[in-house]
PDB file of N, CA and C in Angstrom:
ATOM      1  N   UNK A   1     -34.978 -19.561 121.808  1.00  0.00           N
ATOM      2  CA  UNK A   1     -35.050 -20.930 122.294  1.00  0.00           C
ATOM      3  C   UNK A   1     -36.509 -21.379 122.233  1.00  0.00           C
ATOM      4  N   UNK A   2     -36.770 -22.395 121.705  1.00  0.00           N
ATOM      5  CA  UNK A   2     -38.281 -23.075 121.445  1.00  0.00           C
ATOM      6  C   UNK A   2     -38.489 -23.848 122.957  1.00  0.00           C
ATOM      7  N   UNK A   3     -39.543 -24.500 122.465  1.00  0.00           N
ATOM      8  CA  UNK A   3     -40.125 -25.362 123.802  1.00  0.00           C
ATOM      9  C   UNK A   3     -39.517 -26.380 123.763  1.00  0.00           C
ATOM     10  N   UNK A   4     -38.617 -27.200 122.814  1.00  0.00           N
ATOM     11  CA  UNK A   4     -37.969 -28.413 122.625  1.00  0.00           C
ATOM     12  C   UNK A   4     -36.927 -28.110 123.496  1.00  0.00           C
ATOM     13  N   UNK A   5     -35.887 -26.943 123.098  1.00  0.00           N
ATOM     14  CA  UNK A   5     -34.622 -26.603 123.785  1.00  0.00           C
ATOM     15  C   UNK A   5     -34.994 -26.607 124.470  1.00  0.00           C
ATOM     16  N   UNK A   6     -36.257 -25.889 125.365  1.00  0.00           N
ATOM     17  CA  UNK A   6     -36.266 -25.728 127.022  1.00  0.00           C
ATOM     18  C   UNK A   6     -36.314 -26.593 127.529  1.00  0.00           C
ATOM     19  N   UNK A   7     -37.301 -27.954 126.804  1.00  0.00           N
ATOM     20  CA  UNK A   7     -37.282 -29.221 127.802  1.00  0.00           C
ATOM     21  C   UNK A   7     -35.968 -30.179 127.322  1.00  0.00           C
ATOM     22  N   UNK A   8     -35.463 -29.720 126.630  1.00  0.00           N
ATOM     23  CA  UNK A   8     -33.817 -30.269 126.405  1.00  0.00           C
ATOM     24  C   UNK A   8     -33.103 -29.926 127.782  1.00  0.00           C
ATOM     25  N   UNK A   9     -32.823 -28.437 127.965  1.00  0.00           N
ATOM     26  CA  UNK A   9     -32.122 -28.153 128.627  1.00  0.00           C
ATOM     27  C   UNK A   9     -32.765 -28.052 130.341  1.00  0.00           C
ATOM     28  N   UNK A  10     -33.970 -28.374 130.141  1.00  0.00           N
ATOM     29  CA  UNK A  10     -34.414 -29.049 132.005  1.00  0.00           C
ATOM     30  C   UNK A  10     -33.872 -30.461 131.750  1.00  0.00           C
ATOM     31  N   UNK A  11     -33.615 -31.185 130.938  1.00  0.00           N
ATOM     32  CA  UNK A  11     -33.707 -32.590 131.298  1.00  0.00           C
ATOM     33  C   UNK A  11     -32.202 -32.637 131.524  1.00  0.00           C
ATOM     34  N   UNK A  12     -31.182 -31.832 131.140  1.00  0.00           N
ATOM     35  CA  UNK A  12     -30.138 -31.452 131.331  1.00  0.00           C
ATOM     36  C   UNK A  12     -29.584 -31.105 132.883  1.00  0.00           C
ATOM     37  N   UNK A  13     -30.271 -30.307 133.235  1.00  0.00           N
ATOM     38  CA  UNK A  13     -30.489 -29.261 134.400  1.00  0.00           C
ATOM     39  C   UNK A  13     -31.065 -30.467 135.420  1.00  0.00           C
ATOM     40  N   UNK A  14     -31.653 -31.315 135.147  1.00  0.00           N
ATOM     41  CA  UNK A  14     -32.434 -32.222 136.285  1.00  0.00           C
ATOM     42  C   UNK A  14     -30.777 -33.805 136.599  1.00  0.00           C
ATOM     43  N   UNK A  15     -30.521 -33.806 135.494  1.00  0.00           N
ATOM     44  CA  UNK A  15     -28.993 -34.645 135.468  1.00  0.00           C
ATOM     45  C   UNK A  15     -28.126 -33.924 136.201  1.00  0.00           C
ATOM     46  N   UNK A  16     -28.127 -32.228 136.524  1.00  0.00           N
ATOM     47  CA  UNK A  16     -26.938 -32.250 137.014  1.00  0.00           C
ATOM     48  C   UNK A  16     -27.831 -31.877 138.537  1.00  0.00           C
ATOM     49  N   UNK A  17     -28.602 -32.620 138.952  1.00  0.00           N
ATOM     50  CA  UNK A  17     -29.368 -32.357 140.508  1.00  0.00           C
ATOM     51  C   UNK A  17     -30.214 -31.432 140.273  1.00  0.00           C
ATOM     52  N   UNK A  18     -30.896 -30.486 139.429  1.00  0.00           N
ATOM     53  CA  UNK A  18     -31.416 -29.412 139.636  1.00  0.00           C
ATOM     54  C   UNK A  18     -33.407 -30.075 140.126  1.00  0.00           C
ATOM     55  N   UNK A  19     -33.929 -29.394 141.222  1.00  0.00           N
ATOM     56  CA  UNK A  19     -35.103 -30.269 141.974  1.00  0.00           C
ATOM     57  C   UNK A  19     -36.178 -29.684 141.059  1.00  0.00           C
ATOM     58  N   UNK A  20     -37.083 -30.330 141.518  1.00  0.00           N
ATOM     59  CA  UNK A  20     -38.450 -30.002 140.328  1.00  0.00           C
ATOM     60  C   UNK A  20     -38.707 -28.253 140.672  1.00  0.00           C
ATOM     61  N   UNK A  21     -38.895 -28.043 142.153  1.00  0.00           N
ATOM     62  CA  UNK A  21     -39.023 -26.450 142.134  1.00  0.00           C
ATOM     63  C   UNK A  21     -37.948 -25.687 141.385  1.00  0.00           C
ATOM     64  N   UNK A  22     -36.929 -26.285 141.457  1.00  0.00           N
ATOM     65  CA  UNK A  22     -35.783 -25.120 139.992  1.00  0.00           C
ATOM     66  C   UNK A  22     -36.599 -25.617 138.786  1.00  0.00           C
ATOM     67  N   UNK A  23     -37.019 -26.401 138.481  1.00  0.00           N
ATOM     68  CA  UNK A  23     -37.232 -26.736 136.827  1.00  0.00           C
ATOM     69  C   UNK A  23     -38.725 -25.230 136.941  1.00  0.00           C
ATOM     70  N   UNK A  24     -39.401 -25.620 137.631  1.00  0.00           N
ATOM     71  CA  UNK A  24     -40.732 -25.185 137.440  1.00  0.00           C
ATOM     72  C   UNK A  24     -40.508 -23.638 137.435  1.00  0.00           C
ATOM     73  N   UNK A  25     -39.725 -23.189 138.359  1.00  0.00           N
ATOM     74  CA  UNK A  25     -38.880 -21.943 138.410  1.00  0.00           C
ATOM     75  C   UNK A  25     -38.284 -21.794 136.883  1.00  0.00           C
ATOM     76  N   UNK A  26     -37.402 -22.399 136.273  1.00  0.00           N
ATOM     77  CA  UNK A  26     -36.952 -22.394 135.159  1.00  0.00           C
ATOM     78  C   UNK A  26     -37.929 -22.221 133.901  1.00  0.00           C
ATOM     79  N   UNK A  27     -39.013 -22.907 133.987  1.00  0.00           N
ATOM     80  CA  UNK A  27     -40.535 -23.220 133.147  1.00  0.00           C
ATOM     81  C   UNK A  27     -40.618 -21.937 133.244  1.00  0.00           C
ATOM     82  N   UNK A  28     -41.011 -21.866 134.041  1.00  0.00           N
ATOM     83  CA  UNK A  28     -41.774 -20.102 134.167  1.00  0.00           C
ATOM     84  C   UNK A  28     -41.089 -18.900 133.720  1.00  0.00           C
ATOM     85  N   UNK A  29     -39.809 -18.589 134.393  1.00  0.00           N
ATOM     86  CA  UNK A  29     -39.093 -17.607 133.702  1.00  0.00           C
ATOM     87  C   UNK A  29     -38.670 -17.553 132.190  1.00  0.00           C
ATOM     88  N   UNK A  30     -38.720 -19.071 131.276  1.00  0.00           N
ATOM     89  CA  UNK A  30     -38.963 -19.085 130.134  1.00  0.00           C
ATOM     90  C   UNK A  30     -39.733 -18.763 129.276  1.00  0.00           C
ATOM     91  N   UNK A  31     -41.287 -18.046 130.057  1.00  0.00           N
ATOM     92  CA  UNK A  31     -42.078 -17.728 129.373  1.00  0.00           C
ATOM     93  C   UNK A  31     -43.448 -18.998 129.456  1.00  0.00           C
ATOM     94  N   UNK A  32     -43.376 -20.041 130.063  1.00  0.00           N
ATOM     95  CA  UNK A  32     -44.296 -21.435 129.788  1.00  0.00           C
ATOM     96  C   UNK A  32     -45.205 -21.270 130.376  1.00  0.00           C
ATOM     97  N   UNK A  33     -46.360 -20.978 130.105  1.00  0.00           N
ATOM     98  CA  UNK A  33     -47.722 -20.991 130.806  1.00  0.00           C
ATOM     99  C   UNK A  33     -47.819 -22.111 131.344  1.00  0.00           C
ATOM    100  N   UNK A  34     -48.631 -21.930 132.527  1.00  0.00           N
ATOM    101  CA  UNK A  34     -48.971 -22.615 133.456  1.00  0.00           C
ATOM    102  C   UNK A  34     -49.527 -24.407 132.522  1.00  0.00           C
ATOM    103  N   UNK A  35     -50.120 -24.287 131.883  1.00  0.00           N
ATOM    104  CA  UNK A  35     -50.666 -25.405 131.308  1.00  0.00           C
ATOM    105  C   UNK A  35     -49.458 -26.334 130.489  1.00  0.00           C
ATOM    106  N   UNK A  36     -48.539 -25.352 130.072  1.00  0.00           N
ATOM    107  CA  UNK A  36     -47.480 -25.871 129.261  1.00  0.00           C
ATOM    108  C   UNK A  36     -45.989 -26.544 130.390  1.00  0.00           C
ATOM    109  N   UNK A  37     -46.208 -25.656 131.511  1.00  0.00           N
ATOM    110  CA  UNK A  37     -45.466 -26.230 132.706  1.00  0.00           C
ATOM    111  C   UNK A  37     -45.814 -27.445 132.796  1.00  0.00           C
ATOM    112  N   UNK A  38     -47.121 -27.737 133.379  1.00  0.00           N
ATOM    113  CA  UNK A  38     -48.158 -29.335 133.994  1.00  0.00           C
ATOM    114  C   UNK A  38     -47.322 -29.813 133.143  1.00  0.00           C
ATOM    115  N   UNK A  39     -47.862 -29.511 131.743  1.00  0.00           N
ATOM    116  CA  UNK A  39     -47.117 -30.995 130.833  1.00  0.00           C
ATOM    117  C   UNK A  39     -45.851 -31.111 130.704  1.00  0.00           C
ATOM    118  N   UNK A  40     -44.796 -29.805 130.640  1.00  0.00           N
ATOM    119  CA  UNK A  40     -43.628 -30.369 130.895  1.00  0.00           C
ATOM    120  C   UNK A  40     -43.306 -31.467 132.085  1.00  0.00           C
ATOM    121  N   UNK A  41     -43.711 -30.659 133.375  1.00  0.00           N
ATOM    122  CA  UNK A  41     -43.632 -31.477 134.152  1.00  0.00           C
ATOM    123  C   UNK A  41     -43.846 -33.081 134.819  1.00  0.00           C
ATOM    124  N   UNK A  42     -45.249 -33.241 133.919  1.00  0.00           N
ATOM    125  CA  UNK A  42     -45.661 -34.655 133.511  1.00  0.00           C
ATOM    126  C   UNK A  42     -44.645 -35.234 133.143  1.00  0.00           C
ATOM    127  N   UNK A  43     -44.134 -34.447 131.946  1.00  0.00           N
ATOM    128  CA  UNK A  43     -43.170 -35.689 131.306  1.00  0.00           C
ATOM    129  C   UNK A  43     -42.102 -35.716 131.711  1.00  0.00           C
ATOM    130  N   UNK A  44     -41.549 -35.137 132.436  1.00  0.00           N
ATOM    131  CA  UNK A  44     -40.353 -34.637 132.863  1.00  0.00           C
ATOM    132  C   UNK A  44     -39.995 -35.489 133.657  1.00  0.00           C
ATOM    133  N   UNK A  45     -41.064 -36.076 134.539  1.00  0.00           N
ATOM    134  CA  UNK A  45     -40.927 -36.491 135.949  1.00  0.00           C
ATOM    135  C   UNK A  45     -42.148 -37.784 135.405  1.00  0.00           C
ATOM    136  N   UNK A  46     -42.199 -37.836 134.519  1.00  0.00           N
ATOM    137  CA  UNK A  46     -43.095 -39.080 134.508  1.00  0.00           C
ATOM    138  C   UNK A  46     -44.731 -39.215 135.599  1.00  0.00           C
ATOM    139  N   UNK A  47     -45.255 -38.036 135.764  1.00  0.00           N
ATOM    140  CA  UNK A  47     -46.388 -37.858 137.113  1.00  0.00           C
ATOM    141  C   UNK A  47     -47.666 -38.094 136.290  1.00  0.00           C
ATOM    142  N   UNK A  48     -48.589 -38.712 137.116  1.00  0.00           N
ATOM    143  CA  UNK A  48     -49.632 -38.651 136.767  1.00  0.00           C
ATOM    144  C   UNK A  48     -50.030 -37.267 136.294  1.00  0.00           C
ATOM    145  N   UNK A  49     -51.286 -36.595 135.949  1.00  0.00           N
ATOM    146  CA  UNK A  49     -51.563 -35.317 135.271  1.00  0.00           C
ATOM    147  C   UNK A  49     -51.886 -34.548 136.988  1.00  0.00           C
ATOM    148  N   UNK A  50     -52.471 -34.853 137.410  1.00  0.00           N
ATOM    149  CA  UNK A  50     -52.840 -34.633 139.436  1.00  0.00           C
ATOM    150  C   UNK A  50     -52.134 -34.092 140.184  1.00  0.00           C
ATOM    151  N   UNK A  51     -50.850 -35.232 139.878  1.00  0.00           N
ATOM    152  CA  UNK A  51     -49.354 -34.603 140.611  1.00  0.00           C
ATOM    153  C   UNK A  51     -48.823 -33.570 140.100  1.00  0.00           C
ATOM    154  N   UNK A  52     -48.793 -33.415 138.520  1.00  0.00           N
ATOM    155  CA  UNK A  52     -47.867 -32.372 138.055  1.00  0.00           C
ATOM    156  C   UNK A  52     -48.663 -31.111 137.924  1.00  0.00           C
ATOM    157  N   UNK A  53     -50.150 -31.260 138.209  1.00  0.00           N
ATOM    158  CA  UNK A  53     -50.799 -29.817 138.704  1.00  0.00           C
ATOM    159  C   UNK A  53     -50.952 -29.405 139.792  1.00  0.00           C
ATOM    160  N   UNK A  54     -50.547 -30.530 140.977  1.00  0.00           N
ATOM    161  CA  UNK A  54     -50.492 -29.524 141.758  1.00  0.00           C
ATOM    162  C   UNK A  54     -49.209 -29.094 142.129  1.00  0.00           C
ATOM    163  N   UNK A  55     -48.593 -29.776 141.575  1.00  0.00           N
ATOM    164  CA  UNK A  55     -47.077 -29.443 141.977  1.00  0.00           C
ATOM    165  C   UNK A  55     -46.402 -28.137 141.710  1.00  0.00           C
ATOM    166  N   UNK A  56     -47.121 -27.840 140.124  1.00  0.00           N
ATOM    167  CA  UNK A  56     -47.194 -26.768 139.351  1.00  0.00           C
ATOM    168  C   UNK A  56     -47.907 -25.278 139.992  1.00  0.00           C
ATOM    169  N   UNK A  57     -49.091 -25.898 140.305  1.00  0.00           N
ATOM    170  CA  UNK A  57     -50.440 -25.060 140.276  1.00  0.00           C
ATOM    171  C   UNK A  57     -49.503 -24.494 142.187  1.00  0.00           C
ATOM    172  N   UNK A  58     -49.020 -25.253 142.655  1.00  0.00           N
ATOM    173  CA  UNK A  58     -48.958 -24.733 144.035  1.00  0.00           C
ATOM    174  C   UNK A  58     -47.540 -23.892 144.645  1.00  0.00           C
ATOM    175  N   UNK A  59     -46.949 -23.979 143.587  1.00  0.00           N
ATOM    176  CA  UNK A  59     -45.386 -23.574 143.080  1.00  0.00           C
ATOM    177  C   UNK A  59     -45.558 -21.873 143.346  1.00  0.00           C
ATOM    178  N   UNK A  60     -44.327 -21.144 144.179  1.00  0.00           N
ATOM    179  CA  UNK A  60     -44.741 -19.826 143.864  1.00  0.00           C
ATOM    180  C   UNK A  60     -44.211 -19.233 142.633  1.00  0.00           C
ATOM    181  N   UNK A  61     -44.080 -19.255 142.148  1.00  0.00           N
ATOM    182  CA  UNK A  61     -43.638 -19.263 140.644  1.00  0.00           C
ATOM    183  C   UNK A  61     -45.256 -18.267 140.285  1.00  0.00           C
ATOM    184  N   UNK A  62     -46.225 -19.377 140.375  1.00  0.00           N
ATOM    185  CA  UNK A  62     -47.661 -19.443 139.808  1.00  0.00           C
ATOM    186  C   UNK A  62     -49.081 -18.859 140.724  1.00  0.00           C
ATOM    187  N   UNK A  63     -48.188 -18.333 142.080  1.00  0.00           N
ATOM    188  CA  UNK A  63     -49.428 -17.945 143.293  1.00  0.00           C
ATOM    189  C   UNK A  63     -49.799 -16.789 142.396  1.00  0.00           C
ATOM    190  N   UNK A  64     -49.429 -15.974 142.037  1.00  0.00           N
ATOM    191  CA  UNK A  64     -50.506 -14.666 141.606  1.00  0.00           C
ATOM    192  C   UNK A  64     -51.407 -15.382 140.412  1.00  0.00           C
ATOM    193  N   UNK A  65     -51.102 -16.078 139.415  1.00  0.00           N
ATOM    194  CA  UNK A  65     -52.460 -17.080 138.445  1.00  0.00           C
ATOM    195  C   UNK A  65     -53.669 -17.741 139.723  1.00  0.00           C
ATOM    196  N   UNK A  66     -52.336 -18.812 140.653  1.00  0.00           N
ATOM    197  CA  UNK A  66     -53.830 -19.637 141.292  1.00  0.00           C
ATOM    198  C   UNK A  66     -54.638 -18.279 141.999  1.00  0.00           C
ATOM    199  N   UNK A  67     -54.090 -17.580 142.639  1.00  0.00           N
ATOM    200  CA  UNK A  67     -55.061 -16.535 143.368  1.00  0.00           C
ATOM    201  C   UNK A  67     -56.162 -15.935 142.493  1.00  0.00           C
ATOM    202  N   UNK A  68     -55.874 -15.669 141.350  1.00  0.00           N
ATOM    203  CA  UNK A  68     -56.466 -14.530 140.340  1.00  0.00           C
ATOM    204  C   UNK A  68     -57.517 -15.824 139.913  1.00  0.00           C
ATOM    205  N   UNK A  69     -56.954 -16.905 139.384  1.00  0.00           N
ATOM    206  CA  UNK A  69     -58.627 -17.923 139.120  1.00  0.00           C
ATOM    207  C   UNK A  69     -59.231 -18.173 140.421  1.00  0.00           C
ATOM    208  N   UNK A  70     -58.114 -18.244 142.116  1.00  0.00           N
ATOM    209  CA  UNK A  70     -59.523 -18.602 142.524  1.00  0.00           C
ATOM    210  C   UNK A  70     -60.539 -17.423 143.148  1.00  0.00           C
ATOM    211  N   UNK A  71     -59.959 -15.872 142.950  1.00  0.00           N
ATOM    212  CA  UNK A  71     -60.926 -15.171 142.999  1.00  0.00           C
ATOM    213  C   UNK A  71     -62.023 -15.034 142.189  1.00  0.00           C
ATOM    214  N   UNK A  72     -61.329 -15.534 140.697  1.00  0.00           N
ATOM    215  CA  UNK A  72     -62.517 -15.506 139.508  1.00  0.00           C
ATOM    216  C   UNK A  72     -63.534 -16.484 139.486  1.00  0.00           C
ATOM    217  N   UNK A  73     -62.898 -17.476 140.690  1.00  0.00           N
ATOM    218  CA  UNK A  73     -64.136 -18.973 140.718  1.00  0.00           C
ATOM    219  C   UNK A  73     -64.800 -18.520 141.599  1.00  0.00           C
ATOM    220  N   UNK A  74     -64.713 -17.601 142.837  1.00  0.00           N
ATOM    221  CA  UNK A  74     -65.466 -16.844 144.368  1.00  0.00           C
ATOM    222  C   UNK A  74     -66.239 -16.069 143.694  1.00  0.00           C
ATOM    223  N   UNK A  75     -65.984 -15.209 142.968  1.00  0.00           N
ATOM    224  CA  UNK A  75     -66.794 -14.137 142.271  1.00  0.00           C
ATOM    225  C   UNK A  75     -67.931 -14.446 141.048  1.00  0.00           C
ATOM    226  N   UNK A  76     -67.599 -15.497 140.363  1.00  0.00           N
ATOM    227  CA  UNK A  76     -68.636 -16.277 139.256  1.00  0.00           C
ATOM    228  C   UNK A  76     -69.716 -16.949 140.124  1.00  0.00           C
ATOM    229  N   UNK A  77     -69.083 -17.665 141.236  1.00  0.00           N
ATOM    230  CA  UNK A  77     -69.954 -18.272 141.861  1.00  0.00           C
ATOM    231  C   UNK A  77     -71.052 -18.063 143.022  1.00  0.00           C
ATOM    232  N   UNK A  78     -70.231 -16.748 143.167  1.00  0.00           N
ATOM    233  CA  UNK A  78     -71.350 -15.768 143.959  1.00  0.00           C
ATOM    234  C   UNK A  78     -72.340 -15.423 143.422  1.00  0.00           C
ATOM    235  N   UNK A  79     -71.754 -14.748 141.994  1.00  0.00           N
ATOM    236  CA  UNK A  79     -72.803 -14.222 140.987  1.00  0.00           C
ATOM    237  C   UNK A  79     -73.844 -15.216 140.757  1.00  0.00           C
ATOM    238  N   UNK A  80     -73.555 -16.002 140.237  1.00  0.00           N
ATOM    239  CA  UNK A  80     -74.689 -17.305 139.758  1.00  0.00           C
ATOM    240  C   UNK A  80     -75.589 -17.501 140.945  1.00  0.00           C
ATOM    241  N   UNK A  81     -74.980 -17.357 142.501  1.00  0.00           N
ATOM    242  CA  UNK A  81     -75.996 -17.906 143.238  1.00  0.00           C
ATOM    243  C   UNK A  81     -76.834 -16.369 143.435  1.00  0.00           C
ATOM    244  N   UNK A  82     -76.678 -15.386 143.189  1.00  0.00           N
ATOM    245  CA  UNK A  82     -77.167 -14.262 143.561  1.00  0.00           C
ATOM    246  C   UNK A  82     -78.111 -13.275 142.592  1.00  0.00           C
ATOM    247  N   UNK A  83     -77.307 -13.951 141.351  1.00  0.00           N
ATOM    248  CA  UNK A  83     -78.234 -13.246 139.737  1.00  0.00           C
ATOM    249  C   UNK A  83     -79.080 -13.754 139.445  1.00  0.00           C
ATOM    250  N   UNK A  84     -80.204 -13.513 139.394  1.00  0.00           N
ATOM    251  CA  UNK A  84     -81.160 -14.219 138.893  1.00  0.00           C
ATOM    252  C   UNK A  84     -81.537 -13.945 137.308  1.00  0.00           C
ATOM    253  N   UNK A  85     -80.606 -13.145 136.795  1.00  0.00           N
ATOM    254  CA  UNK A  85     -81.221 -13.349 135.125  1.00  0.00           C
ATOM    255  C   UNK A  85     -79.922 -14.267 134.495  1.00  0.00           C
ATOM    256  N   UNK A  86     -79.410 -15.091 135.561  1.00  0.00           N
ATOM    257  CA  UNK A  86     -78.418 -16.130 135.097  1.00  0.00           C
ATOM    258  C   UNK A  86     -79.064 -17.050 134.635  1.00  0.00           C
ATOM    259  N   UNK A  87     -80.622 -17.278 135.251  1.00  0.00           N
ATOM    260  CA  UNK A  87     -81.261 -18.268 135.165  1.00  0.00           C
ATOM    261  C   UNK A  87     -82.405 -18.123 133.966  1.00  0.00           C
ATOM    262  N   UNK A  88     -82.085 -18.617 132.721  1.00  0.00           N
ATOM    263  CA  UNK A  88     -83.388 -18.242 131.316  1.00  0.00           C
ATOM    264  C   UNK A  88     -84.087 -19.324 131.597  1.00  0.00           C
ATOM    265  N   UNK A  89     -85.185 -18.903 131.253  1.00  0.00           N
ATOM    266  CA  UNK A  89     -86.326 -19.896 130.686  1.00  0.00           C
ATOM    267  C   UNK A  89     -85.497 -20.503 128.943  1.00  0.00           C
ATOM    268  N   UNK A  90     -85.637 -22.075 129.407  1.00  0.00           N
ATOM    269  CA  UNK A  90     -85.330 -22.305 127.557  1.00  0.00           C
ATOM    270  C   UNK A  90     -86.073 -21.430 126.417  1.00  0.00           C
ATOM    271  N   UNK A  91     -86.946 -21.480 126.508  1.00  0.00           N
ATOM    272  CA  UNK A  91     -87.962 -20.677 125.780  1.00  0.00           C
ATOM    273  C   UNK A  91     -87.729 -18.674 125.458  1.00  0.00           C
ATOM    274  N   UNK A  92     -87.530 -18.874 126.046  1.00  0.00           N
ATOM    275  CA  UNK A  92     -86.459 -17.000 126.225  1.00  0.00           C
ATOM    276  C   UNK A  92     -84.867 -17.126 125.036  1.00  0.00           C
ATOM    277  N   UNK A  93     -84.561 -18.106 125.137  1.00  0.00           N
ATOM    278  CA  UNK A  93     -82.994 -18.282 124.653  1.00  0.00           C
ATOM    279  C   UNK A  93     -83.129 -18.362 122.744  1.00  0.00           C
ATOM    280  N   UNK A  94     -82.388 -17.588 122.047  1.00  0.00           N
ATOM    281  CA  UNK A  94     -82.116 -17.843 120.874  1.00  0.00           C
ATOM    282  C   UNK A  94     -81.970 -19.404 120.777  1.00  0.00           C
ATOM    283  N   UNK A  95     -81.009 -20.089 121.484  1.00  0.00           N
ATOM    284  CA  UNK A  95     -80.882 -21.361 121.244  1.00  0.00           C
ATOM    285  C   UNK A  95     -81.429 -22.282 121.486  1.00  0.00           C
ATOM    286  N   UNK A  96     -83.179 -22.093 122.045  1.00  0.00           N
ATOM    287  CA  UNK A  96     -83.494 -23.269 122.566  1.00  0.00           C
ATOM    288  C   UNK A  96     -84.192 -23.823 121.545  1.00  0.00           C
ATOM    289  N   UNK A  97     -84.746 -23.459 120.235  1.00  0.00           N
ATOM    290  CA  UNK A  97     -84.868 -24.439 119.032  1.00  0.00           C
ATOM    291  C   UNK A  97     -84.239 -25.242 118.105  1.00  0.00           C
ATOM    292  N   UNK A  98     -84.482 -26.393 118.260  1.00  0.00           N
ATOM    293  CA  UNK A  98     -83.527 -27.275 117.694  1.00  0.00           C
ATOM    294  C   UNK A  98     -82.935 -27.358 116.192  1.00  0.00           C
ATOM    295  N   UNK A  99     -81.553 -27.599 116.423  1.00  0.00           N
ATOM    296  CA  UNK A  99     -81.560 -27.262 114.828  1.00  0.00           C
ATOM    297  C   UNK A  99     -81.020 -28.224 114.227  1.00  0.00           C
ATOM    298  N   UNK A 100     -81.763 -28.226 113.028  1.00  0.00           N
ATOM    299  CA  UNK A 100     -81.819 -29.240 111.977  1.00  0.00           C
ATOM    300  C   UNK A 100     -80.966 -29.206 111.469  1.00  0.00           C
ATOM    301  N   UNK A 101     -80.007 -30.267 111.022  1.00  0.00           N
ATOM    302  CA  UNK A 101     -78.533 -29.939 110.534  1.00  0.00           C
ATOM    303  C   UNK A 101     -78.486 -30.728 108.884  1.00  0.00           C
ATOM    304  N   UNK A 102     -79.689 -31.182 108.681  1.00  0.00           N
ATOM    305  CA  UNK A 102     -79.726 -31.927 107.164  1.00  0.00           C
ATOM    306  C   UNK A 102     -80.760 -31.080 106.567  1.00  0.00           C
ATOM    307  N   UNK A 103     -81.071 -30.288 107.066  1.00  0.00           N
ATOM    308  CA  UNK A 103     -82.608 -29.258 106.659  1.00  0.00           C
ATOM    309  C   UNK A 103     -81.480 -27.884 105.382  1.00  0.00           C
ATOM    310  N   UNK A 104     -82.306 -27.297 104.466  1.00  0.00           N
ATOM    311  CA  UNK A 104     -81.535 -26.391 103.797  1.00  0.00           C
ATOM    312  C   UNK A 104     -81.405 -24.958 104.441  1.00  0.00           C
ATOM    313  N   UNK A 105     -82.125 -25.032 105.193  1.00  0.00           N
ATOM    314  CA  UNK A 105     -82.830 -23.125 105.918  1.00  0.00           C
ATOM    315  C   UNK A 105     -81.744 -23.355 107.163  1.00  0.00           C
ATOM    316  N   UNK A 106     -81.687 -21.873 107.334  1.00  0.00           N
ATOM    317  CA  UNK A 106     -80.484 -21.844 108.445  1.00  0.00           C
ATOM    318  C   UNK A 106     -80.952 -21.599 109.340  1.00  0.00           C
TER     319      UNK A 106
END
């Protein structure tokens, strides 16, 4: 079954009463990543992009993803405030000379 059938057969599933937590439930056990849920759900339900992430994003379907990014956002952001070789001098960086994009030399 492709991604067409699946949102065939939610739009199916939503005609015979089935509530957005069965669809999103349904999304998921189909295999639909979280990002591919939102947008089903967008369209599904016609939601702004806001509504259908959090609707998505807050679904237990999806608690072990939101937990796992927002430990990965606690832990990046610790780091950054705590590492200090996060912080280069431009001048230190391969990339801080500008590059000429009409020039022949690479």
């Amino acid at each position: 079954m492709d991604s067409e059938d699946i949102l065939s057969e939610s739009k199916n599933k939503i005609r015979q009463g089935a509530s957005p937590d069965d669809i999103i439930t349904y999304l998921h056990v189909r295999k639909f990543t979280i990002a591919e849920s939102i947008k089903a759900v967008r369209h599904l339900y016609a939601l702004p992009l806001g509504e259908a992430k959090q609707l998505v994003a807050m679904h237990p379907a999806w608690k072990d993803v939101d937990q796992a990014t927002a430990e990965f956002h606690r832990e990046l952001i610790e780091t950054l405030k705590t590492d200090k070789d996060t912080a280069f001098p431009a001048e230190e960086t391969a990339y801080a000379k500008p590059i000429h994009r009409d020039s022949q030399t690479p």
